[in-house]
Protein backbone atom coordinates (compact mmCIF):
# COMPACT_ATOMS: atom_id res chain seq x y z
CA UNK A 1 17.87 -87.83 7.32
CA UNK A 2 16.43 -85.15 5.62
CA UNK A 3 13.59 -86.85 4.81
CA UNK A 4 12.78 -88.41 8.13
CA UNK A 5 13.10 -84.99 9.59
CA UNK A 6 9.70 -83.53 7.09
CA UNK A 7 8.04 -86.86 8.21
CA UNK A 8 8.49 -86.13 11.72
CA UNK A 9 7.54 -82.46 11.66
CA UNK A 10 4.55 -83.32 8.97
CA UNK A 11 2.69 -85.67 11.51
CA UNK A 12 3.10 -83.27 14.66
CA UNK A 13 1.25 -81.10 12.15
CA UNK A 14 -1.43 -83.11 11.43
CA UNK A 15 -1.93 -84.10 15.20
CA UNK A 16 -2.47 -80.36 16.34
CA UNK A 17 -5.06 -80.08 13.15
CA UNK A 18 -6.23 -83.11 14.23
CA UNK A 19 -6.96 -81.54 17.46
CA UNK A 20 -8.76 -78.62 16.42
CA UNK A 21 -10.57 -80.64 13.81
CA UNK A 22 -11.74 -82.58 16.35
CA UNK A 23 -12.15 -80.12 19.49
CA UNK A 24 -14.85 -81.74 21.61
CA UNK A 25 -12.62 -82.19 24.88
CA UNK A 26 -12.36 -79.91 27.15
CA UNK A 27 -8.99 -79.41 28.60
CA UNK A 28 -9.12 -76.57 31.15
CA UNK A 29 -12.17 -74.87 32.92
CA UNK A 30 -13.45 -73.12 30.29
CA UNK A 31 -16.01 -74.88 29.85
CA UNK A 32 -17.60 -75.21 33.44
CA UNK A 33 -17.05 -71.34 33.92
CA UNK A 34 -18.96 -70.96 30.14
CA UNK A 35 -21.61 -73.05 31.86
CA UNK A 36 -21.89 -71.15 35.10
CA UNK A 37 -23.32 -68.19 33.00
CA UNK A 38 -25.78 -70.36 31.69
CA UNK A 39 -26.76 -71.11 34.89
CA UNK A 40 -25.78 -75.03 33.96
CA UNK A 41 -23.36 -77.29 36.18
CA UNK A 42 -20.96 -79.16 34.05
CA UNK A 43 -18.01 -81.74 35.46
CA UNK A 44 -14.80 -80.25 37.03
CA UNK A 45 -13.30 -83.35 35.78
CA UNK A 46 -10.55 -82.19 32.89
CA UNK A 47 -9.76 -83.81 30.18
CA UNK A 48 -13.29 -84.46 29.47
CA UNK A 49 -15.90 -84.92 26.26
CA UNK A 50 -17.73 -82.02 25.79
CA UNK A 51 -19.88 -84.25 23.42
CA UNK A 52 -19.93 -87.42 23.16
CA UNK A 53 -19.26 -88.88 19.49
CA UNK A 54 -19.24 -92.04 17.51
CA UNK A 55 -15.16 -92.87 16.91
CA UNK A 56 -11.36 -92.08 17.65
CA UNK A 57 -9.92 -89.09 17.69
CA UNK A 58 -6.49 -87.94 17.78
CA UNK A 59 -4.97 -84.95 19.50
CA UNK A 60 -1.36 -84.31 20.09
CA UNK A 61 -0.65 -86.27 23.02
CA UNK A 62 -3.32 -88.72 23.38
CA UNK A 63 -6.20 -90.24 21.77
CA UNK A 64 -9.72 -90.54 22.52
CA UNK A 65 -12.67 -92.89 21.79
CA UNK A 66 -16.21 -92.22 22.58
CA UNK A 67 -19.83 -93.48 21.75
CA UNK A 68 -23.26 -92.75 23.18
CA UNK A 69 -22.39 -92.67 26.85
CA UNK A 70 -19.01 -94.39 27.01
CA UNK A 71 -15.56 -92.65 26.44
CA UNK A 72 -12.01 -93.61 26.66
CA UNK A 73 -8.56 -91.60 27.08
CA UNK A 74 -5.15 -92.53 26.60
CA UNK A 75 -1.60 -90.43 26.45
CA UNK A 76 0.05 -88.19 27.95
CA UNK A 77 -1.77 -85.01 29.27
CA UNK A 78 -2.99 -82.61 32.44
CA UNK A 79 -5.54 -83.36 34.59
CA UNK A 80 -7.36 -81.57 37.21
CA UNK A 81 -10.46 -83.29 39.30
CA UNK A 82 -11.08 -79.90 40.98
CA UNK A 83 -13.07 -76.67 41.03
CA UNK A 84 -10.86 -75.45 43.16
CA UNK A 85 -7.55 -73.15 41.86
CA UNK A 86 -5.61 -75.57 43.89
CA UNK A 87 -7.01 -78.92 44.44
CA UNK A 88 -7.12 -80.72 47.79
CA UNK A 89 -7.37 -84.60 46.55
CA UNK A 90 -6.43 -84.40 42.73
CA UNK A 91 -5.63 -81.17 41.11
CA UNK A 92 -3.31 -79.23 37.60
CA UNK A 93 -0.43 -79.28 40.63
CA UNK A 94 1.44 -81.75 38.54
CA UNK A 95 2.54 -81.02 34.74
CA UNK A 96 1.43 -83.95 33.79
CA UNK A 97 0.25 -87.57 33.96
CA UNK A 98 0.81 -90.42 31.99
CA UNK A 99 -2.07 -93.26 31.74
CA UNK A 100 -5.77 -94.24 30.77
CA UNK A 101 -8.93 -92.09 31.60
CA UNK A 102 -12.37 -93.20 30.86
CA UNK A 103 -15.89 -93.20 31.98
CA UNK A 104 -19.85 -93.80 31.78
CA UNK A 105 -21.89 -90.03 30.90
CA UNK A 106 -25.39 -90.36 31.97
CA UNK A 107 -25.68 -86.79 31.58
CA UNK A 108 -26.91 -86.33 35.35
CA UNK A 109 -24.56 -89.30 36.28
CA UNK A 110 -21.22 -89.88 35.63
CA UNK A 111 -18.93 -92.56 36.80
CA UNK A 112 -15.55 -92.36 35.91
CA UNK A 113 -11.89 -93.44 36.32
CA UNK A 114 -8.47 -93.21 36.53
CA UNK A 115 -5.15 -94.76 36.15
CA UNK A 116 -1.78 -92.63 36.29
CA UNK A 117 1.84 -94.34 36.40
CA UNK A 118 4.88 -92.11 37.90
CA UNK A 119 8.21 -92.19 37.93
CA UNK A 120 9.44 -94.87 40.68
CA UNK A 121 13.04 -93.80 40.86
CA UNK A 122 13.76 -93.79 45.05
CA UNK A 123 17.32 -92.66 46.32
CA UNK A 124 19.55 -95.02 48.19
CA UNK A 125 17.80 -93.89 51.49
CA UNK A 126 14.19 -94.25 50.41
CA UNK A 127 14.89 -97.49 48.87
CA UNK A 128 16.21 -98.78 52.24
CA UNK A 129 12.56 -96.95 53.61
CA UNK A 130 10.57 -98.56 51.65
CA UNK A 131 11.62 -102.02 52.32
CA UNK A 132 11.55 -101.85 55.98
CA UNK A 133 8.17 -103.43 57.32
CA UNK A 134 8.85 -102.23 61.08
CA UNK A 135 7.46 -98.90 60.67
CA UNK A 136 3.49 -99.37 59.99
CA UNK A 137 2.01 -101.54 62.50
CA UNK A 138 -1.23 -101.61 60.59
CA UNK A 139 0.56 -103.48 57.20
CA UNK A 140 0.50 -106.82 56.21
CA UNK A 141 4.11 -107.32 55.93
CA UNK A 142 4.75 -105.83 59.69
CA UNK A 143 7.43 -108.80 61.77
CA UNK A 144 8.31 -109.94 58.00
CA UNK A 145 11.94 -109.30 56.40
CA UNK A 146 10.99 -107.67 53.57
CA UNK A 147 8.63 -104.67 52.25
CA UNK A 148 6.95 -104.12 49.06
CA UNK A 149 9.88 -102.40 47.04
CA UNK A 150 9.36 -103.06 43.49
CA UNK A 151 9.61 -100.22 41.19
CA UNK A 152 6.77 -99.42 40.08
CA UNK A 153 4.05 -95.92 41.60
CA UNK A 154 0.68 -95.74 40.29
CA UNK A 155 -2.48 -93.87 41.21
CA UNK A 156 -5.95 -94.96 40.44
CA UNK A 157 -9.16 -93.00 41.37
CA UNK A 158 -12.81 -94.13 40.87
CA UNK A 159 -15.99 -91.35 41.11
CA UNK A 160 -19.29 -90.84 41.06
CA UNK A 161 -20.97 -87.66 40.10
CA UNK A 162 -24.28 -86.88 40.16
CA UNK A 163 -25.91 -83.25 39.04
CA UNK A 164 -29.41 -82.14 40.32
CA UNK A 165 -31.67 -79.96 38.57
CA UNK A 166 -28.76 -78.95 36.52
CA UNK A 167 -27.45 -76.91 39.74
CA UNK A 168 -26.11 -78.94 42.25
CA UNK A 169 -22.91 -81.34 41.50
CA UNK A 170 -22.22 -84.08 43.96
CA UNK A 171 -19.08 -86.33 43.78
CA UNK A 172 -17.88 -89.14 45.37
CA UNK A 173 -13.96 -90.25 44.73
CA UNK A 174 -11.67 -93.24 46.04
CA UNK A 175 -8.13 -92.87 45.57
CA UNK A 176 -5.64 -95.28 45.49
CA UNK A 177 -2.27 -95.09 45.81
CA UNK A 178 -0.61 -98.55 44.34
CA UNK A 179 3.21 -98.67 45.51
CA UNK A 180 6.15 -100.77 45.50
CA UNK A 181 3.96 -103.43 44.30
CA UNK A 182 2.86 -104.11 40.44
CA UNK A 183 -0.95 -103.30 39.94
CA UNK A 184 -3.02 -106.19 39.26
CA UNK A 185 -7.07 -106.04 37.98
CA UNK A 186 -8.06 -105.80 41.40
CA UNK A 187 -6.01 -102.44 42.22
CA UNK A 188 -7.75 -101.04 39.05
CA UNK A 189 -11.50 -102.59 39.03
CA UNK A 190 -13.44 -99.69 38.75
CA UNK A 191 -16.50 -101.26 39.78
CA UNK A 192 -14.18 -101.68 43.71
CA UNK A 193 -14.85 -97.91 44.47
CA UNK A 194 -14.64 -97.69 48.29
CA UNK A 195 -13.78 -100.92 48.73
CA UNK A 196 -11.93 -102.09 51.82
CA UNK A 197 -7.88 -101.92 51.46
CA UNK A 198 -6.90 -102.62 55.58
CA UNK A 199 -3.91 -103.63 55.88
CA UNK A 200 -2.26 -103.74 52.64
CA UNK A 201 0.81 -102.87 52.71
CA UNK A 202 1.71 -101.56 49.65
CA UNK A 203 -2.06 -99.60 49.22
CA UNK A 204 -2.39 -96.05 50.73
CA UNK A 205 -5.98 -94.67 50.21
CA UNK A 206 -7.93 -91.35 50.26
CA UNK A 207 -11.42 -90.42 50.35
CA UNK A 208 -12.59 -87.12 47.88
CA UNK A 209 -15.62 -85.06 48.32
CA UNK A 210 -16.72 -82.32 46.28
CA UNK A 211 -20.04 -80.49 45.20
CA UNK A 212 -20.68 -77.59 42.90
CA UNK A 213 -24.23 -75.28 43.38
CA UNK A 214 -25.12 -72.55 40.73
CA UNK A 215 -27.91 -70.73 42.76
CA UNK A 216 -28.54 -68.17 40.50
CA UNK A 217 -26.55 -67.85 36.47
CA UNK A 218 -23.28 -66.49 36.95
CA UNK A 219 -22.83 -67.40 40.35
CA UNK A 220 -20.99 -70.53 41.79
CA UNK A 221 -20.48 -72.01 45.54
CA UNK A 222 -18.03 -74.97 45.51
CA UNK A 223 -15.82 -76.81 47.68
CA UNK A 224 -13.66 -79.78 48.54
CA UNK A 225 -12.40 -82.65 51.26
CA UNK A 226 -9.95 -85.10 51.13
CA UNK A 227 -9.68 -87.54 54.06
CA UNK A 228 -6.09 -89.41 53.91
CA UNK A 229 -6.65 -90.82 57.67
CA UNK A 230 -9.64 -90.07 60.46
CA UNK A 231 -8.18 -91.55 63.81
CA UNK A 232 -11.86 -92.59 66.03
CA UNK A 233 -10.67 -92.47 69.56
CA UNK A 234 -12.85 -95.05 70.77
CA UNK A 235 -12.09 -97.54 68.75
CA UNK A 236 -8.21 -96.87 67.58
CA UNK A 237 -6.78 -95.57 71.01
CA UNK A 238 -3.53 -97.60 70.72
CA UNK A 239 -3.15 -95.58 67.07
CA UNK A 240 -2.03 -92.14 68.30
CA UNK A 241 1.66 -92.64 67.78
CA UNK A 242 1.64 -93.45 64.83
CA UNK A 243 -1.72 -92.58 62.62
CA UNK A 244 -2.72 -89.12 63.11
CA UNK A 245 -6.11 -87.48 61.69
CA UNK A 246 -5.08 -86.22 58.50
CA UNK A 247 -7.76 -83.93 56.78
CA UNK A 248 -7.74 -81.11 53.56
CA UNK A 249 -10.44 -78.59 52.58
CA UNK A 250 -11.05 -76.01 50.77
CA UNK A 251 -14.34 -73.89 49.71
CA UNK A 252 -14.96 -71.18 47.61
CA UNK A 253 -17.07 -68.87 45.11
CA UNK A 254 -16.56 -67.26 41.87
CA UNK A 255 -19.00 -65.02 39.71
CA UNK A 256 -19.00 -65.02 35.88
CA UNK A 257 -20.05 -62.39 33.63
CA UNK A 258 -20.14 -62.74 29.73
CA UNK A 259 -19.45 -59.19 27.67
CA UNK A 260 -19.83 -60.28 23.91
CA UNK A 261 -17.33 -63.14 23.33
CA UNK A 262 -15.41 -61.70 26.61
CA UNK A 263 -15.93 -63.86 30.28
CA UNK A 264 -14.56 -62.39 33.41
CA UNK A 265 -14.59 -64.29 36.45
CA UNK A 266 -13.65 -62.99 40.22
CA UNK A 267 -13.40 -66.10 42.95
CA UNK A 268 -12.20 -66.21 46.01
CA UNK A 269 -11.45 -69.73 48.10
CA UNK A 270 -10.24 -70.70 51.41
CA UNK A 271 -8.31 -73.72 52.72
CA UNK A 272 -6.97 -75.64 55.20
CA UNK A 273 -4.54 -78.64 54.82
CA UNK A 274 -3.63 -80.59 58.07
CA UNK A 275 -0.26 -81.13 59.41
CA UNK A 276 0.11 -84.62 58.41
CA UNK A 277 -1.42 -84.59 55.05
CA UNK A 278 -0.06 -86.57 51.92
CA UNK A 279 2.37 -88.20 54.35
CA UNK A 280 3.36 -91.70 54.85
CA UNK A 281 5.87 -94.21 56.39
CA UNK A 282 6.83 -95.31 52.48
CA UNK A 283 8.29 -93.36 49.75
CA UNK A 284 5.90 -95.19 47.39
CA UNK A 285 2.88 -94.78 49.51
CA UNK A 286 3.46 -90.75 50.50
CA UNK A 287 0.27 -88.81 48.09
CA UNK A 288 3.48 -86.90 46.02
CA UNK A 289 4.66 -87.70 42.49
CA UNK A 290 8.50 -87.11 40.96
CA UNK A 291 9.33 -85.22 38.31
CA UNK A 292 13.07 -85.11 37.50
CA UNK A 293 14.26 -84.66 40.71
CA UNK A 294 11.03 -82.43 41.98
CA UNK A 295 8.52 -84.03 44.25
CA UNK A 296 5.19 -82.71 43.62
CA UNK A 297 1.84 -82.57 46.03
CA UNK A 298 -0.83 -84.76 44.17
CA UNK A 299 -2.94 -82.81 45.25
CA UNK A 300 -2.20 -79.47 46.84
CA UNK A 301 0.00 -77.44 45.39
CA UNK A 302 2.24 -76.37 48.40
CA UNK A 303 1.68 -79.27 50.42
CA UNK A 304 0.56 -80.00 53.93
CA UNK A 305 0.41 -77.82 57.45
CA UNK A 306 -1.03 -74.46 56.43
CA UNK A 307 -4.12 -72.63 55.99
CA UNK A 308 -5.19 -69.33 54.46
CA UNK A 309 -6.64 -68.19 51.17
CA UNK A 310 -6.59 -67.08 47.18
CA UNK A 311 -8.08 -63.99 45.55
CA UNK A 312 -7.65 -64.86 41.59
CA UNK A 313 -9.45 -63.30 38.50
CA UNK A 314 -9.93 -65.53 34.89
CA UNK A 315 -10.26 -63.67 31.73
CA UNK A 316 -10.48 -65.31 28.43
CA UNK A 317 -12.16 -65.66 25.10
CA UNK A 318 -12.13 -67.38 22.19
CA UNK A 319 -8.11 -67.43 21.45
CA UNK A 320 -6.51 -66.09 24.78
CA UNK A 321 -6.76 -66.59 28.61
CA UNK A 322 -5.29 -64.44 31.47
CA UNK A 323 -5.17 -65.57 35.14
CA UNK A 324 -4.23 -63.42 37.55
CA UNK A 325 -3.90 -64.96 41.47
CA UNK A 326 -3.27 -63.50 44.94
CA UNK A 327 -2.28 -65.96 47.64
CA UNK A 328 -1.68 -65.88 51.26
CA UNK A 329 -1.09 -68.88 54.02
CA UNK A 330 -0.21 -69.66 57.42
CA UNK A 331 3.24 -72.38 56.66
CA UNK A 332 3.88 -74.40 59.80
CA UNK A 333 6.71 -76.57 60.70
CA UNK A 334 6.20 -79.50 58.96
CA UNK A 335 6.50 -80.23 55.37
CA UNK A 336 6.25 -83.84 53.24
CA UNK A 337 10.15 -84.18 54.16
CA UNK A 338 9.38 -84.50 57.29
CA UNK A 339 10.02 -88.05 58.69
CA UNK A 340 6.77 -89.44 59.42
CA UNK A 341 8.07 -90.98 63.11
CA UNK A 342 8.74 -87.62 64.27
CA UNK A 343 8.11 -87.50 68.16
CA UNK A 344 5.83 -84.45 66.91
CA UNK A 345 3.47 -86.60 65.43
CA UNK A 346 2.02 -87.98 68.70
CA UNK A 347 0.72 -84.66 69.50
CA UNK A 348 -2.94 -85.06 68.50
CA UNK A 349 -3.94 -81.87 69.60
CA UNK A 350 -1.98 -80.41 66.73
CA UNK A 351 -3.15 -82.54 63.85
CA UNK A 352 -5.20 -79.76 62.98
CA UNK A 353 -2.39 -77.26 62.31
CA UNK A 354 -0.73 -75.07 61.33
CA UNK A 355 1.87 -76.85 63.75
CA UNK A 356 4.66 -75.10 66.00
CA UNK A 357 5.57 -71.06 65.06
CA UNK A 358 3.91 -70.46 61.63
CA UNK A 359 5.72 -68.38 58.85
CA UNK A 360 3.01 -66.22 56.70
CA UNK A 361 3.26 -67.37 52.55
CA UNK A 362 2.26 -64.44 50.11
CA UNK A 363 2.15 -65.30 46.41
CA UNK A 364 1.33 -62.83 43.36
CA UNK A 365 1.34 -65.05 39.97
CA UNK A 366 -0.19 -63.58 36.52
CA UNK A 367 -0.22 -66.08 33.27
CA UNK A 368 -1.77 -66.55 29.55
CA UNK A 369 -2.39 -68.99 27.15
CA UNK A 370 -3.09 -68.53 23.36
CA UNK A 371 -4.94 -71.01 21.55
CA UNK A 372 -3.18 -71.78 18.26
């Protein structure tokens, strides 16, 4: 026992010396805020190969291969697709994800994808949910007995990045949201970004936008949409009642300054997350993910219906970080447990939100990290 217990503890040491052995991923913004003072755009994608190298490498909860322009990533870890503090499509909202990353580096292009498996516990009540078919008219089970309702939740996202003159990052991303159904190759073909899913029933999918402009070193303009649903009047009128226009943004700007080994960075972003956002008719098909009992935004943080705007301040150097954020929103009434055939729903003229009397949302958070 004694025995197993030093073998045990010896190899969790040699996977964090592995790690900073081998420390050519970056894991948090560090490195795009580094590159903002050198007037350079780098990816907001995180985890991500700083450099790209000829092997495997091991940290402590995945592992990595990379060679001249392709790289894999496997384990479990955080993620954030996002500039933003709080990501609209795919952001650090959850703790973590469990699944494959990997991707083609062109240096001014990038394509790269996605696949992240979550927990697909349902109670008694969203089992029951997710196997009824007479909900979404749009699905290819709707008249049939019974819904997709195996046990199984998985994302996958697909994006294209391109950078311009080293200033300007564009990005294109597909999400899909794979539920009550077990993914096949043609749920995770990377090479089906924006391809048509109409009508499946057990497929929910979003469309991310994002860009990144360094006008000038140490300054950054940046900003987000996600598009769950757009509702076109003239040719889905009979939709109204039950697919609503379901939009999130957000925009921002941070400056950087570098004092010997010392970067301070000041931002300040805005959003504004529709009423019916990260909804759906199905447990399985609703943009959230569980964690114990927790339901968590996939992408952001507080959820849907509300708008306002963060104030937030990075610090860091070589060993430690500080973050310091101010937050305040406009809540409204609805939330992600809000049934999504509430009679509210049909009121298009609210999609927009906040819906119904707003409650204001103020938020002071401070936190570090030291790099062992």
């Amino acid at each position: 026992m004694k025995n197993s217990k030093i073998i045990v503890l010896t190899t969790i040491f040699m996977l964090f010396l592995s790690s900073m052995i081998f420390s050519t991923i970056a894991i948090n913004e560090k490195t795009l805020i580094q590159s903002i003072v050198e007037g350079k755009d780098f990816t907001n994608i995180t985890p991500y190969p700083i450099s790209l190298s000829e092997g495997l490498e091991i940290y402590p909860f995945f592992i990595t291969y990379s060679n001249d322009i392709v790289w894999l990533l496997s384990g479990l870890y955080q993620t954030n697709w996002s500039d933003l503090e709080r990501g609209v499509y795919l952001s650090d909202s959850l703790p973590y994800v469990t699944g494959f990353m990997g991707g083609y580096d062109a240096h001014t292009l990038k394509v790269v994808s996605g696949a992240y498996f979550f927990n697909p516990y349902l109670t008694e009540e969203e089992f029951l949910r997710q196997k009824d078919t007479s909900f979404d008219r749009n699905s290819d089970r709707y008249r049939s007995k019974t819904g997709y309702s195996e046990p199984s939740k998985a994302l996958f996202i697909h994006r294209v990045e391109l950078i311009l003159f080293e200033k300007l990052r564009l990005s294109l991303n597909e999400l899909k949201l794979v539920g009550g159904k077990y993914p096949d190759l043609a749920d995770a073909n990377p090479f089906g970004i924006f391809h048509n899913t109409l009508g499946e029933g057990y497929s929910n999918s979003m469309l991310g936008v994002d860009f990144s402009l360094i006008p000038v070193k140490g300054w950054q303009l940046y900003g987000q949409l996600a598009v769950d649903d757009f509702l076109v009047p003239e040719t889905e009128s009979g939709a109204e009642d039950y697919k609503p226009t379901a939009l999130a943004w957000g925009v921002g700007t941070r400056f950087v300054k570098k004092y010997n080994n010392l970067y301070i960075s000041p931002k300040f972003e805005y959003y504004k997350i529709y009423t019916w956002m990260y909804n759906q008719w199905l447990p399985y098909l609703k943009y959230t993910a569980k964690y114990t009992s927790h339901e968590i935004p996939i992408g952001f943080d507080y959820g849907n219906d509300m708008k306002g705007f963060l104030v937030g301040l990075d610090i860091f150097d070589n060993k430690v970080k500080y973050k310091f954020i101010i937050e305040r929103y406009l809540k409204g009434e609805i939330d992600l447990e809000t049934p999504y055939d509430d009679d509210r729903k049909k009121e298009k003229e609210n999609w927009s939100g906040p819906y119904g009397n707003t409650i204001p949302f103020f938020s002071i958070s401070f936190s570090f990290e030291i790099e062992i």
